[in-house]
Protein backbone atom coordinates (compact mmCIF):
# COMPACT_ATOMS: atom_id res chain seq x y z
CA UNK A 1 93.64 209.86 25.74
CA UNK A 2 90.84 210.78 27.93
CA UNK A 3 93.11 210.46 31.17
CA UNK A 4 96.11 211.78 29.85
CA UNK A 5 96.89 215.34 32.29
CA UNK A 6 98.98 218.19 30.79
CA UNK A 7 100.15 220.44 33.89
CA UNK A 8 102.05 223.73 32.86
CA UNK A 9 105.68 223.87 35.18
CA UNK A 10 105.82 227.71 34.98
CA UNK A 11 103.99 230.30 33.17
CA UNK A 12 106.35 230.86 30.14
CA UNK A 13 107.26 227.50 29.76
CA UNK A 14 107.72 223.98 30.50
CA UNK A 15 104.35 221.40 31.31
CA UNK A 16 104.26 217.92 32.73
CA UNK A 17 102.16 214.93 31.06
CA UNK A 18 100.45 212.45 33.48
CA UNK A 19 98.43 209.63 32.07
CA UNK A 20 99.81 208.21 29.55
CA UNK A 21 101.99 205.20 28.99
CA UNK A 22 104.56 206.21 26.28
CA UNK A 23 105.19 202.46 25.24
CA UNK A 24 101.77 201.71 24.16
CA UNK A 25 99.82 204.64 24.07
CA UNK A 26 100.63 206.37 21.21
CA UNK A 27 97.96 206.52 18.82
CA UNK A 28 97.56 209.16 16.31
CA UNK A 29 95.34 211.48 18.67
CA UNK A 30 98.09 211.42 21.16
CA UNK A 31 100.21 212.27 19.02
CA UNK A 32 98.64 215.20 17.50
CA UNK A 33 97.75 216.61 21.33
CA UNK A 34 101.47 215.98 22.48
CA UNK A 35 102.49 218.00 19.19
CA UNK A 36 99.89 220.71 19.79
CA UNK A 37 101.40 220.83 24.01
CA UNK A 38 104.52 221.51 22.45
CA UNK A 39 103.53 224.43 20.13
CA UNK A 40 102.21 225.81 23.49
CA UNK A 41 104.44 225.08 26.23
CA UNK A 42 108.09 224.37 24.13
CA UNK A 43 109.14 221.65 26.64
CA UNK A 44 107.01 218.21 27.87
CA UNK A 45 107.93 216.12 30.86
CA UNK A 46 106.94 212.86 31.59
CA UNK A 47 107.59 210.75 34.68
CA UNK A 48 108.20 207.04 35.25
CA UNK A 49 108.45 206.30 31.25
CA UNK A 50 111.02 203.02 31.00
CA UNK A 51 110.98 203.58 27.17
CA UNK A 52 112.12 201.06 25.04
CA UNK A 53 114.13 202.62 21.95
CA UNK A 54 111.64 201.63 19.52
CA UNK A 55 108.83 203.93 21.44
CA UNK A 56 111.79 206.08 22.35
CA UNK A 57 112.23 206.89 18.32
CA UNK A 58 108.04 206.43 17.97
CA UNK A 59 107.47 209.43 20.51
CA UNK A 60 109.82 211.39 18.53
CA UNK A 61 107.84 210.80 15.00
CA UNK A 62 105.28 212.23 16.50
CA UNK A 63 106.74 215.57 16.16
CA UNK A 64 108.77 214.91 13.26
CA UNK A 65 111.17 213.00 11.31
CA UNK A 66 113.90 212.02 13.40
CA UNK A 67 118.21 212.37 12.33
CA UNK A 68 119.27 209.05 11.60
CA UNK A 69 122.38 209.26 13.94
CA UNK A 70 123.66 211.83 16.40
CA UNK A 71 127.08 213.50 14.19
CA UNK A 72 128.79 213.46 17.87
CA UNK A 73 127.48 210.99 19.76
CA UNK A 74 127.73 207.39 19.85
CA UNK A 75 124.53 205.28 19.19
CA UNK A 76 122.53 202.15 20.92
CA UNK A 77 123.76 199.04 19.55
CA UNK A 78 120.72 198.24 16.53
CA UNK A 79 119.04 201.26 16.91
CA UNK A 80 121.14 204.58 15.21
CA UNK A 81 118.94 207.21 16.41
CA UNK A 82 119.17 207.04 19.74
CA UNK A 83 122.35 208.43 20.87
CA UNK A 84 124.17 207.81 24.25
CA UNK A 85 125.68 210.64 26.58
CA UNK A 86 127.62 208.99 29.18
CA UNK A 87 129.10 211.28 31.45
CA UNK A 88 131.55 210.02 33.79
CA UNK A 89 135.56 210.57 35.35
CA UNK A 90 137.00 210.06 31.81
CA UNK A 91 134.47 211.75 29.80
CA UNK A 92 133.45 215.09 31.28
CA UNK A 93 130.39 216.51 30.73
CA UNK A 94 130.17 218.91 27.90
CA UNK A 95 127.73 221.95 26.70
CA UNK A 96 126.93 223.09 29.85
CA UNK A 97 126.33 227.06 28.73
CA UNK A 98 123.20 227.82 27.18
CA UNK A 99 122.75 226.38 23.52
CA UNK A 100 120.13 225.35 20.96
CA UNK A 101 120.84 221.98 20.09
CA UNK A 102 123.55 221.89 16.86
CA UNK A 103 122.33 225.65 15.29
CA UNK A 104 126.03 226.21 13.87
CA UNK A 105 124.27 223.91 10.97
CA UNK A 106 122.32 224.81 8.11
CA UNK A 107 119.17 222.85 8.74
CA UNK A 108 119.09 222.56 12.87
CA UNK A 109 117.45 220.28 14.30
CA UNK A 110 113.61 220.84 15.63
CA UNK A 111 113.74 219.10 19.04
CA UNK A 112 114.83 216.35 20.94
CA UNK A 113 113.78 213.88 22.98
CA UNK A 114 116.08 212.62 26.14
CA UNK A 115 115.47 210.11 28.55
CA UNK A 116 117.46 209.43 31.46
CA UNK A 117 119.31 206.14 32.71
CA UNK A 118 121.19 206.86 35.37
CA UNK A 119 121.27 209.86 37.42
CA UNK A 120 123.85 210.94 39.94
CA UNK A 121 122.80 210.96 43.80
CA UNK A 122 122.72 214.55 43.49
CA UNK A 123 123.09 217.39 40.39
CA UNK A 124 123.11 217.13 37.01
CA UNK A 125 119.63 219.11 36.43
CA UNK A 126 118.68 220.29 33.15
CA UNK A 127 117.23 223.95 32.61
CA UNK A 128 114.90 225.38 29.89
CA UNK A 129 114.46 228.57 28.83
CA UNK A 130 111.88 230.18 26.46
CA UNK A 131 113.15 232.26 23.72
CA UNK A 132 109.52 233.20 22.17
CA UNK A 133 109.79 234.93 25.91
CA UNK A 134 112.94 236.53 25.90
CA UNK A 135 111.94 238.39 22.35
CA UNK A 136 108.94 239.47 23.96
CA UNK A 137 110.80 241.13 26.79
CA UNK A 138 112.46 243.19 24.43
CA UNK A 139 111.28 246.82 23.87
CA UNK A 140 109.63 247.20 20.44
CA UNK A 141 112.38 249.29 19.73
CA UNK A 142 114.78 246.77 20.17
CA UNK A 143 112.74 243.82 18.09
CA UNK A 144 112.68 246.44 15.27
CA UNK A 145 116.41 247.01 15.73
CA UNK A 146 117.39 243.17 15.34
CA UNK A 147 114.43 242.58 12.57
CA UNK A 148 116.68 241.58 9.74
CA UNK A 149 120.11 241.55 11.42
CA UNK A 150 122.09 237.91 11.14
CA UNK A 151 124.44 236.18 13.31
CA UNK A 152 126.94 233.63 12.71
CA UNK A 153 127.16 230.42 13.89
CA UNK A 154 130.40 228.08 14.44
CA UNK A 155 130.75 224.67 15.03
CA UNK A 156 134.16 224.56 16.13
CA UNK A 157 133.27 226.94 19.08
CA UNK A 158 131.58 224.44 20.99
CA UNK A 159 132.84 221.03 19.41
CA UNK A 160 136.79 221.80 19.11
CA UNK A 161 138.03 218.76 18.47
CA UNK A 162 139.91 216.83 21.86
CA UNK A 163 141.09 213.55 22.87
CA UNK A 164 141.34 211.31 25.74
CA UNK A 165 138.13 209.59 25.42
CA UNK A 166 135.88 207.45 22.32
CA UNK A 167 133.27 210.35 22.68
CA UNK A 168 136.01 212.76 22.11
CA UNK A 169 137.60 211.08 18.91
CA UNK A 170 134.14 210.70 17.23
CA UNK A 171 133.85 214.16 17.50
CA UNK A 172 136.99 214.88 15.90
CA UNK A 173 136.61 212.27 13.23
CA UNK A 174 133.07 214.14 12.24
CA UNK A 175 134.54 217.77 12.35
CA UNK A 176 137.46 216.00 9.99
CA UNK A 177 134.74 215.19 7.50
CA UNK A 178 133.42 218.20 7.63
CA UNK A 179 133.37 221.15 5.26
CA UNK A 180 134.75 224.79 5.96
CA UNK A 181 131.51 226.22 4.83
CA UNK A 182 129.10 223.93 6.77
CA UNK A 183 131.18 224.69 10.31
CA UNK A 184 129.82 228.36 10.01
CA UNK A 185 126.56 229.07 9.05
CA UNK A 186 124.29 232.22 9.37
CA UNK A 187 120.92 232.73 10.89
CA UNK A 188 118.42 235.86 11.59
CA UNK A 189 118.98 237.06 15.37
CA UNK A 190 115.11 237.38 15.59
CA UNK A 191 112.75 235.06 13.43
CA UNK A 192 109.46 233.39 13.28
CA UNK A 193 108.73 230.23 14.46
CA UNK A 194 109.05 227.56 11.46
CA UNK A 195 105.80 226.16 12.23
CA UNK A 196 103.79 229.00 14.24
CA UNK A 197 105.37 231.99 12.95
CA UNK A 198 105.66 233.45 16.48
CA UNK A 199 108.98 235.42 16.93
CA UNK A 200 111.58 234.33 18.64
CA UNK A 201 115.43 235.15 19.47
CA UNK A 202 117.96 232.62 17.99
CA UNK A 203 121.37 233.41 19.34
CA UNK A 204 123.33 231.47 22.39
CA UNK A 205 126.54 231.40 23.92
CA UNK A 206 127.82 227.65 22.87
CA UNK A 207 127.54 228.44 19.19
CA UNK A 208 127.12 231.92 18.12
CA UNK A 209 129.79 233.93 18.09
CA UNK A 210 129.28 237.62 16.15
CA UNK A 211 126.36 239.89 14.43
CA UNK A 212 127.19 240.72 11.39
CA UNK A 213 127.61 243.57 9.73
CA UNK A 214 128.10 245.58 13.19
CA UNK A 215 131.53 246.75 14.87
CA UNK A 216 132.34 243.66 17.22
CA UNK A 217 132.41 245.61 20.60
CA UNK A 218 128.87 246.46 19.47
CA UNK A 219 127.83 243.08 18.49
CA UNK A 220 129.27 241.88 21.57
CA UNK A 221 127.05 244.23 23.60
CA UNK A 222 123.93 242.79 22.42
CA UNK A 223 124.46 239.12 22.05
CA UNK A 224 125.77 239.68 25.80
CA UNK A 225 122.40 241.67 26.56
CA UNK A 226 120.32 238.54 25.12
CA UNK A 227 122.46 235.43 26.68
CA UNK A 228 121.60 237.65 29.90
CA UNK A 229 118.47 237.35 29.39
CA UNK A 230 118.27 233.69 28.84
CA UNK A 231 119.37 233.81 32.54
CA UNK A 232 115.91 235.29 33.89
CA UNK A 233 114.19 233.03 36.26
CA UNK A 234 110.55 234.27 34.56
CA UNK A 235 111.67 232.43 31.37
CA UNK A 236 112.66 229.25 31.92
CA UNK A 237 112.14 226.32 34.72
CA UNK A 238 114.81 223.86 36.26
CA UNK A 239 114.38 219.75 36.04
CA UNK A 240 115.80 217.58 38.75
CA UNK A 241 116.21 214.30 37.22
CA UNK A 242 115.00 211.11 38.09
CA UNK A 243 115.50 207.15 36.37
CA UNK A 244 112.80 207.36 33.83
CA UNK A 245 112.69 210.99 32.97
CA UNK A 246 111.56 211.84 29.34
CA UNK A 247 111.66 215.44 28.14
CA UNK A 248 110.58 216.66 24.85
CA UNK A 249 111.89 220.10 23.26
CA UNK A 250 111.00 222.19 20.74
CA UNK A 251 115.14 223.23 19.64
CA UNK A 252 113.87 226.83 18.01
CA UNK A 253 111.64 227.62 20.87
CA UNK A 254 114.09 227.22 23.88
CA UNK A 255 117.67 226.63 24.71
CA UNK A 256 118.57 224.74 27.75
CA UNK A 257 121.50 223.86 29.73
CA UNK A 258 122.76 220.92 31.15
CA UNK A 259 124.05 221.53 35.22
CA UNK A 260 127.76 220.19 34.77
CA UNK A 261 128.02 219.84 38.86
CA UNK A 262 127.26 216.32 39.45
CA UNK A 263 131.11 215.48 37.88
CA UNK A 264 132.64 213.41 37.97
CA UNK A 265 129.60 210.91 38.91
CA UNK A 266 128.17 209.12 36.15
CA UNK A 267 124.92 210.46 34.47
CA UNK A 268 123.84 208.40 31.20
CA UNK A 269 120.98 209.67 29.21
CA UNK A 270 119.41 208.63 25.59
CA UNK A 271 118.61 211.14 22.73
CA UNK A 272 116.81 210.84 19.84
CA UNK A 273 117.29 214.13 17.68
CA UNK A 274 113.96 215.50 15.81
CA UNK A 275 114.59 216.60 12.38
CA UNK A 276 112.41 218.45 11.36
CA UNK A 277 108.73 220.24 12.87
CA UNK A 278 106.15 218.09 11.23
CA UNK A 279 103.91 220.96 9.79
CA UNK A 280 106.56 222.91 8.88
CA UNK A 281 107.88 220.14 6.71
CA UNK A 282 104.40 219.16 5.57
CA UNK A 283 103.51 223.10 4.69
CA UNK A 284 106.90 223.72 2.81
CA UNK A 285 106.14 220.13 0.78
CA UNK A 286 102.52 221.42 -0.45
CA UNK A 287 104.08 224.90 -0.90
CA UNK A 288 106.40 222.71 -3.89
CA UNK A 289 103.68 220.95 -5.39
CA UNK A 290 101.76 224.69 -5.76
């Protein structure tokens, strides 16, 4: 581990990890350094990583358990967690607005971990954005204001179901199985960290769609005021792609957005979906046994 690098991208977030070979240098110290990077910086790059899916699913572990299959995406042939996006002329790219990864869900997912295949000639960059930042732009009058207000959360917003494509019918097929009461689900506008307990704003344009218990052109007004400021260049940074990219997120931490301009070239990249925040899981588990 002694030559493994960790550069920060920008000063709210983002840092790049030299050094390391992902498919054999994962021992438990790494592991517990990469977590502790991603407490600080919310988003880890790595360079020139041809992972195989076994260390693709063995990076993620070391954050957390990892979903056994993407709900929407289709999966590597033998290996269920690692989804495929494919992007290409018949299959559009999709989710490119702001988002945190599936939060119209009861139990969202803590991070992912993508890897890119193919990469158009040009576009398709990814962008991060810290939302531990954005809540600490606020005025403490306004983090008092949303302390204890709740949004809701719809599925259907950003996953309506469409056709034309396999991608497409999965999707529909899912939302078909798929209760009433687990397509909108309700989370705090401003919480703590799961695993840190740092606040942080949990709203975003893909999925959210009012604040309760406010009149909606007031509602409206904020949740525009905080998608805004997902938009400030101080909080986030901007990834240009290239074969062998790995990023790990932190899901409650950031949102990101995928640049939808390189359609319709092809773009292919591999996800494997973190569960759940390792500590969190292991602090709520001795928390049951007490």
């Amino acid at each position: 581990m002694s030559s493994m690098t960790i550069q920060p991208i920008t000063k709210a977030i983002g840092a790049a990890i030299e050094g390391i070979d992902l498919n054999r240098d994962l021992t438990p110290a790494v592991s517990d350094a990469l977590y502790d990077a991603l407490m600080t910086h919310h988003a880890l790059v790595f360079r020139k990583q041809a992972l195989t899916p076994e260390a693709h699913v063995a990076l993620a572990e070391c954050f957390g358990p990892v979903v056994p299959f993407h709900p929407f995406y289709p999966s590597i042939e033998g290996h269920p967690p690692v989804a495929v996006i494919h992007d290409h002329r018949d299959s559009p790219p999709e989710n490119h607005r702001w988002h945190s990864d599936l939060s119209a869900t009861k139990q969202p997912p803590f991070g992912s971990v993508l890897r890119s295949k193919l990469i158009p000639p040009v576009g398709g960059d990814t962008l991060w954005c810290s939302m531990h930042a954005v809540y600490d732009s606020l005025s403490p009058s306004m983090q008092r204001y949303l302390e204890g207000m709740v949004s809701v959360h719809d599925l259907r917003v950003s996953y309506a179901p469409a056709s034309g494509n396999k991608q497409s019918e999965l999707r529909a097929r899912r939302l078909n199985e798929t209760t009433p009461e687990e397509m909108s689900v309700r989370h705090p506008v401003a919480m703590p960290h799961p695993s840190n307990g740092r606040p942080l704003i949990y709203v975003n344009c893909d999925y959210t769609t009012r604040i309760e218990g406010l009149p909606e052109s007031e509602s409206r007004e904020i949740l525009q005021k905080l998608y805004e400021l997902s938009n400030n260049p101080h909080f986030s940074f901007r990834l240009r792609w290239e074969p062998d990219t790995v990023v790990v997120w932190d899901n409650y931490a950031t949102q990101h957005l995928a640049v939808a301009d390189h359609y319709p070239q092809q773009r292919i990249m591999n996800r494997v979906t973190i569960a759940d925040d390792r500590r969190a899981a292991a602090k709520r588990a001795v928390a049951q046994v007490a």
